[in-house]
C-alpha atoms as a PDB file:
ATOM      1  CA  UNK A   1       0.000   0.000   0.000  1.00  0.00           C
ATOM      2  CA  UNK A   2       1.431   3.621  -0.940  1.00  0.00           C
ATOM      3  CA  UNK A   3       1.810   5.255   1.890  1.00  0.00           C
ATOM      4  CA  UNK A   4       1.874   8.922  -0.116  1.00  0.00           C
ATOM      5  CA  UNK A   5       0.471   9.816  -3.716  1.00  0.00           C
ATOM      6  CA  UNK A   6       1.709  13.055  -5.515  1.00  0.00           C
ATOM      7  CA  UNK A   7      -0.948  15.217  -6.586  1.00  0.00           C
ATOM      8  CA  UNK A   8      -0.798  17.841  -9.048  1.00  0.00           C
ATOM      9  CA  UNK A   9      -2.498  21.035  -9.893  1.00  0.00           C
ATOM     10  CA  UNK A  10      -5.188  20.822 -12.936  1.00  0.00           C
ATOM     11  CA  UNK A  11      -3.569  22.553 -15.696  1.00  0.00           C
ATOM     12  CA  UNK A  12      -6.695  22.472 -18.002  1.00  0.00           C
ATOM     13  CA  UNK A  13      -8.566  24.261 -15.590  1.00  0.00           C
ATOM     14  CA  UNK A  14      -5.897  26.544 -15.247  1.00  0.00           C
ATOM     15  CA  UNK A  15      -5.439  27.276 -18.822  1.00  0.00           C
ATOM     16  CA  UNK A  16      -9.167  27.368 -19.112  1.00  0.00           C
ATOM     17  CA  UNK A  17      -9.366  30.174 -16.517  1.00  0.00           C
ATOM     18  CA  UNK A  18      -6.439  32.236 -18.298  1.00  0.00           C
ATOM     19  CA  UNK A  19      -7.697  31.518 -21.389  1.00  0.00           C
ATOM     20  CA  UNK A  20     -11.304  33.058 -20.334  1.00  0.00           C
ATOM     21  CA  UNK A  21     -10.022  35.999 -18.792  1.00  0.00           C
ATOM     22  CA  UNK A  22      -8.223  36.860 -22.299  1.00  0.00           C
ATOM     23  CA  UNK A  23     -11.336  36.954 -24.271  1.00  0.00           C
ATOM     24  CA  UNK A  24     -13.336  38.371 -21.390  1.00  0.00           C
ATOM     25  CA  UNK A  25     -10.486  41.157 -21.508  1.00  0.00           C
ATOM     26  CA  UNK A  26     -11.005  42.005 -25.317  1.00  0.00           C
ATOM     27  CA  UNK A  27     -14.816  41.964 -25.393  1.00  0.00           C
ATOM     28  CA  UNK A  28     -14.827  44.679 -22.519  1.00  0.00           C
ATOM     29  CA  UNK A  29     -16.291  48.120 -24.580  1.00  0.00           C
ATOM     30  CA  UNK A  30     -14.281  51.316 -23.339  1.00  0.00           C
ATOM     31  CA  UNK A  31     -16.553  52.912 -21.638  1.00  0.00           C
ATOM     32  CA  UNK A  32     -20.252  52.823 -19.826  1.00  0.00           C
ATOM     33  CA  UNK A  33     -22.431  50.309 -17.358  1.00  0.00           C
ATOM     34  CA  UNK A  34     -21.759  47.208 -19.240  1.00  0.00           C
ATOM     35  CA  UNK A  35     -18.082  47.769 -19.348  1.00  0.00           C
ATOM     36  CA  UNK A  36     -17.781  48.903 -15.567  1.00  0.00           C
ATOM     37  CA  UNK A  37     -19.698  45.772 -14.487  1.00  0.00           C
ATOM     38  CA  UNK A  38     -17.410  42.631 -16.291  1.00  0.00           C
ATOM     39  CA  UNK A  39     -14.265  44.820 -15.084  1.00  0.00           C
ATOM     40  CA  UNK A  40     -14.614  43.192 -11.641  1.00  0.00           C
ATOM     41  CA  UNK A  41     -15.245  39.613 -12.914  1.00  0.00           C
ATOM     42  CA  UNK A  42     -12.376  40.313 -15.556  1.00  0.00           C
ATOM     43  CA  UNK A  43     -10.008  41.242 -12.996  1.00  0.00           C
ATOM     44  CA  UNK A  44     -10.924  38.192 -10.348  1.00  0.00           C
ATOM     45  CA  UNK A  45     -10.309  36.014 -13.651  1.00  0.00           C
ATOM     46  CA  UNK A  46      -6.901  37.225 -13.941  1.00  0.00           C
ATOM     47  CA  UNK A  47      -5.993  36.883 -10.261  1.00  0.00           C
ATOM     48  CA  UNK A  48      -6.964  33.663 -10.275  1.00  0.00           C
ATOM     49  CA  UNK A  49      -4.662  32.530 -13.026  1.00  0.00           C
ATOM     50  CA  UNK A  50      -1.799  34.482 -11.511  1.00  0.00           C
ATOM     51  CA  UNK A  51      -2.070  32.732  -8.301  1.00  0.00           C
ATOM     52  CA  UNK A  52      -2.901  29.130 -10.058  1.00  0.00           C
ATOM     53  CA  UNK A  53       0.795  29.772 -10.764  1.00  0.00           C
ATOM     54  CA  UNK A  54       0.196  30.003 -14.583  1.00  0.00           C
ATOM     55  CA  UNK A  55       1.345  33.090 -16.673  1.00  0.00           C
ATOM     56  CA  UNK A  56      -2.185  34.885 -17.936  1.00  0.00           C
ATOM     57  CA  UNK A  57      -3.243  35.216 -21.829  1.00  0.00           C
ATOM     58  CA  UNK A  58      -3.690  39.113 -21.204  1.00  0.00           C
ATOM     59  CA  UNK A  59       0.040  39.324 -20.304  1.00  0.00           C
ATOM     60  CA  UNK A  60       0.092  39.524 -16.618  1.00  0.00           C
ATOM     61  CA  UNK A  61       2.891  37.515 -15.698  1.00  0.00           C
ATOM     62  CA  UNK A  62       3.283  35.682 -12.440  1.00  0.00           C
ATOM     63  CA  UNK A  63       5.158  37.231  -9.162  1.00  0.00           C
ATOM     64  CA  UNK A  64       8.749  36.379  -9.375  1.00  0.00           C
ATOM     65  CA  UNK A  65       8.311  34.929  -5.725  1.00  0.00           C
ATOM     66  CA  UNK A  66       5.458  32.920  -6.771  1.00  0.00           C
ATOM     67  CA  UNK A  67       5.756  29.025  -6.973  1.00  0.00           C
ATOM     68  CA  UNK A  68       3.483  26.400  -7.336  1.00  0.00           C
ATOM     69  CA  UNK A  69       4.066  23.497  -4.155  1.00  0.00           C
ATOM     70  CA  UNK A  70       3.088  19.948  -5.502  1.00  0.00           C
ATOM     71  CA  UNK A  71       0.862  18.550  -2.644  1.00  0.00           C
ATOM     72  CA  UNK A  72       1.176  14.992  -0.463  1.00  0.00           C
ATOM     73  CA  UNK A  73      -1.513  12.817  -0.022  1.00  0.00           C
ATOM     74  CA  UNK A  74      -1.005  10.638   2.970  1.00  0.00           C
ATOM     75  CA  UNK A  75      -2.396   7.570   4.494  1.00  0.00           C
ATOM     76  CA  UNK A  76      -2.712   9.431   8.271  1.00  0.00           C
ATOM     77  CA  UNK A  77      -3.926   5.633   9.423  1.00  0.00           C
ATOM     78  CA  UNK A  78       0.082   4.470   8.715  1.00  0.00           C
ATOM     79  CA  UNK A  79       1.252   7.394   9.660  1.00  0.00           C
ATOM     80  CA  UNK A  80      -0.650   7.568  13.337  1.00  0.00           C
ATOM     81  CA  UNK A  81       0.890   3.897  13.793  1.00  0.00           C
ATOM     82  CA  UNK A  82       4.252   5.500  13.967  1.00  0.00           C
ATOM     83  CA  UNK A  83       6.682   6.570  16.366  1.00  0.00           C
ATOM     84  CA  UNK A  84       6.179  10.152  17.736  1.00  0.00           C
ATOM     85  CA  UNK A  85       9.665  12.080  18.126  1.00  0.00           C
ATOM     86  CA  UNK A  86       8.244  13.677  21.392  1.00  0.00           C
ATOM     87  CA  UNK A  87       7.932   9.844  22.903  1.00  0.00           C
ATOM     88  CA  UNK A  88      11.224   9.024  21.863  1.00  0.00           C
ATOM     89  CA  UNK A  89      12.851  11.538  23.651  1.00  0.00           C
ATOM     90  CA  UNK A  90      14.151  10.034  26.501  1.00  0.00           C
ATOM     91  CA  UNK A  91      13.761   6.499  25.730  1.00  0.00           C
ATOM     92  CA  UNK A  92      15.749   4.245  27.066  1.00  0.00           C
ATOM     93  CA  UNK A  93      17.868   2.766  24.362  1.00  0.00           C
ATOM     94  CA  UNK A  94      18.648  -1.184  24.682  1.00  0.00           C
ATOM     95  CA  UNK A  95      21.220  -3.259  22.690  1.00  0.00           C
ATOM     96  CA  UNK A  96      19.812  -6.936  21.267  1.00  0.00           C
ATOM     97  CA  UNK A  97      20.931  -8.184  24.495  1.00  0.00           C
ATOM     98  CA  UNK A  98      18.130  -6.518  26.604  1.00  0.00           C
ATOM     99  CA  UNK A  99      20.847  -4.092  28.056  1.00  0.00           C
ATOM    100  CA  UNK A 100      20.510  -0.633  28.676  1.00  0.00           C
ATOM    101  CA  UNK A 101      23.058   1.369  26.840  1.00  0.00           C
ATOM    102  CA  UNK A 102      21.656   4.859  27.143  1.00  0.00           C
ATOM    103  CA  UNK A 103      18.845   7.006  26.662  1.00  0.00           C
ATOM    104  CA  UNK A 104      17.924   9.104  23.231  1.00  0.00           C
ATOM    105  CA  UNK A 105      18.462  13.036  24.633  1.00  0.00           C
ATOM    106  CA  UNK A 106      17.393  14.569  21.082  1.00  0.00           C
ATOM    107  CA  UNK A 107      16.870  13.685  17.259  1.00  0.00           C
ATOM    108  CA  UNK A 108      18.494  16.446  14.764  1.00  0.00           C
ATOM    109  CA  UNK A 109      17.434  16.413  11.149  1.00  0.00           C
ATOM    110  CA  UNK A 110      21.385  17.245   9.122  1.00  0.00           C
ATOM    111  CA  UNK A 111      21.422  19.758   6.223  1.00  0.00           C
ATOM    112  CA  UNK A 112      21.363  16.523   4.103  1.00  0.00           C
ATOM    113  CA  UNK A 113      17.867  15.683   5.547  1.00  0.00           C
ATOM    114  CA  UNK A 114      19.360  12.576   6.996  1.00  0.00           C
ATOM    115  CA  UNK A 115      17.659  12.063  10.725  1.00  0.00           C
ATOM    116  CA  UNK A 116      20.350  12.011  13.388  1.00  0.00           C
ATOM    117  CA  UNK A 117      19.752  10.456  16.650  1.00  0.00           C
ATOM    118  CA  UNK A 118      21.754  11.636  19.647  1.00  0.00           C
ATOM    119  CA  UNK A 119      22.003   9.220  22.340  1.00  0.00           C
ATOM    120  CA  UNK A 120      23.434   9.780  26.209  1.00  0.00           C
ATOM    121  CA  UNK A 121      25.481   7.103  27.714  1.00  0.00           C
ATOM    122  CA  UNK A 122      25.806   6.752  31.732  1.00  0.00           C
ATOM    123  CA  UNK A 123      25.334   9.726  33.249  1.00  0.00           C
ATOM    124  CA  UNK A 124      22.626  10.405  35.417  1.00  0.00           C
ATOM    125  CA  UNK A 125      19.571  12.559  34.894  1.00  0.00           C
ATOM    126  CA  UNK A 126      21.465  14.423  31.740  1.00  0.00           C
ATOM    127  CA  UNK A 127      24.772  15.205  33.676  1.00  0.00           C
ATOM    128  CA  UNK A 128      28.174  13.521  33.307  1.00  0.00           C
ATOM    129  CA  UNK A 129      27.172  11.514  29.838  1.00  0.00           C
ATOM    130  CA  UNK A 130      28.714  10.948  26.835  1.00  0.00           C
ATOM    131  CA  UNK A 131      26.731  12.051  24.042  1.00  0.00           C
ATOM    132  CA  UNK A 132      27.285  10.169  20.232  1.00  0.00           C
ATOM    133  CA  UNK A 133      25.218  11.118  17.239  1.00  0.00           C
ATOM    134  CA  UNK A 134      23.794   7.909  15.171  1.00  0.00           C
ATOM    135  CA  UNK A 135      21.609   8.139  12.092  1.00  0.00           C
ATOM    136  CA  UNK A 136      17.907   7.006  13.310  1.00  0.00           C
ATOM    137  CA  UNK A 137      18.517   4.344  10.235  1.00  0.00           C
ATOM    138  CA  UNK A 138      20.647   2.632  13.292  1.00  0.00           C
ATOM    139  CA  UNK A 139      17.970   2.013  15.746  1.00  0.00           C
ATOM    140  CA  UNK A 140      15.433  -0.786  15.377  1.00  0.00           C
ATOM    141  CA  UNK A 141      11.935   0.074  16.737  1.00  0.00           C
ATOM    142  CA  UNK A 142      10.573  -2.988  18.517  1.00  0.00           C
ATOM    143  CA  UNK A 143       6.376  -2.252  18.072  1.00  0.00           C
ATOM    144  CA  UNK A 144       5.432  -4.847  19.885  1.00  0.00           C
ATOM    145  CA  UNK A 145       7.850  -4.610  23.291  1.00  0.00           C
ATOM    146  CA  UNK A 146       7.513  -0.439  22.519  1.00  0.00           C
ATOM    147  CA  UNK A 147      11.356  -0.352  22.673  1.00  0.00           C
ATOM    148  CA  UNK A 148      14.688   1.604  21.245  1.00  0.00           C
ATOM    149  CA  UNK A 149      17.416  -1.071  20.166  1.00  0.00           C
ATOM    150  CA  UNK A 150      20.799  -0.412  18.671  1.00  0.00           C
ATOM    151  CA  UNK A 151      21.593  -4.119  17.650  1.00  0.00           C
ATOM    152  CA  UNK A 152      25.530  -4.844  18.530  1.00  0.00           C
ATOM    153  CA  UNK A 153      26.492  -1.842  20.192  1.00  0.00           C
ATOM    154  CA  UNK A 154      27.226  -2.297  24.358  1.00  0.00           C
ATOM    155  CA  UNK A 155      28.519   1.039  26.409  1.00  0.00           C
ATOM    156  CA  UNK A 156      31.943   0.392  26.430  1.00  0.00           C
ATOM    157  CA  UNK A 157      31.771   0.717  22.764  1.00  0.00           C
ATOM    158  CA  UNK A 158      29.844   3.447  22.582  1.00  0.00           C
ATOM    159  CA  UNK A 159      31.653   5.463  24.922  1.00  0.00           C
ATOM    160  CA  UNK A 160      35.105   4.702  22.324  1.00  0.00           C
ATOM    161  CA  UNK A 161      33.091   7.013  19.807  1.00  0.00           C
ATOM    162  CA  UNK A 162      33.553  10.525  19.366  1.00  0.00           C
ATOM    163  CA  UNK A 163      31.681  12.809  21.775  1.00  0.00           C
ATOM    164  CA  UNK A 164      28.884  14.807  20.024  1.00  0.00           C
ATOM    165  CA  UNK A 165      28.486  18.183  21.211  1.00  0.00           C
ATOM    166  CA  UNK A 166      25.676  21.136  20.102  1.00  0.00           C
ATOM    167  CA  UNK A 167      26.698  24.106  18.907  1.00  0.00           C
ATOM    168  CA  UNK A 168      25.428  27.007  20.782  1.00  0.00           C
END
């Protein structure tokens, strides 16, 4: 089952809109009742295909800041059965042994969009741990136990790797 479909904006209707607006634009007379009245419908028209992120037929051309976003769809039903970041912080983090190695302090999203996981070893209530930075890709979420493992890894080992500290 897809979890997400793209969906994309209707570019008939959008040309349809645009191309509407042009020929409402050169009917309009220049000057009396009739003309004052379509001027308002004219001008919504035109508005609308500027902001449906089109150029318009009567030469308006879109906002240089302007873009057009491509939409998710999601299945919310998958996505509720998922783990919520604010519950993983301060987890207790187990190896495949069933020992505690250390509790998850915070998660960081990198410039690369890769999800980081930073993880305190010993220490007690946040003071005197060492912190290490793992990618989340690490961690195996046990659904059914509702538990944090990071198969192979033991303190000792963890404690060998380089100490991650925030910037400030």
């Amino acid at each position: 089952m897809h979890r997400y479909r793209h969906v994309r904006p209707d570019a008939a209707r959008q040309e349809t809109l645009a191309s509407d607006a042009g020929h409402q634009a050169s009917r309009l007379p220049g000057s009396g009742r009739a003309g004052q009245a379509r001027l308002p419908v004219v001008a919504m028209l035109v508005v609308g295909a500027v902001f449906a992120g089109g150029i318009a037929k009567v030469g308006v051309a879109v906002p240089a800041l302007s873009q057009v976003v491509r939409l998710l769809s999601v299945d919310v039903k998958e996505v509720a059965k998922g783990w919520r970041t604010t519950k993983l912080h301060g987890s207790a983090v187990v190896n495949d042994k069933d020992e505690k190695i250390g509790t998850i302090d915070d998660m960081i999203i990198g410039k690369d969009k890769v999800l980081f996981v930073v993880i305190q070893v010993g220490g007690f209530l946040g003071l005197g741990g060492h912190l290490i930075a793992t990618p989340f890709d690490q961690l195996k979420l046990d659904d059914e136990k509702g538990k944090v493992v990071l198969p192979g890894a033991s303190k000792d080992e963890l404690r060998k790797l380089p100490e991650f500290h925030y910037l400030k």
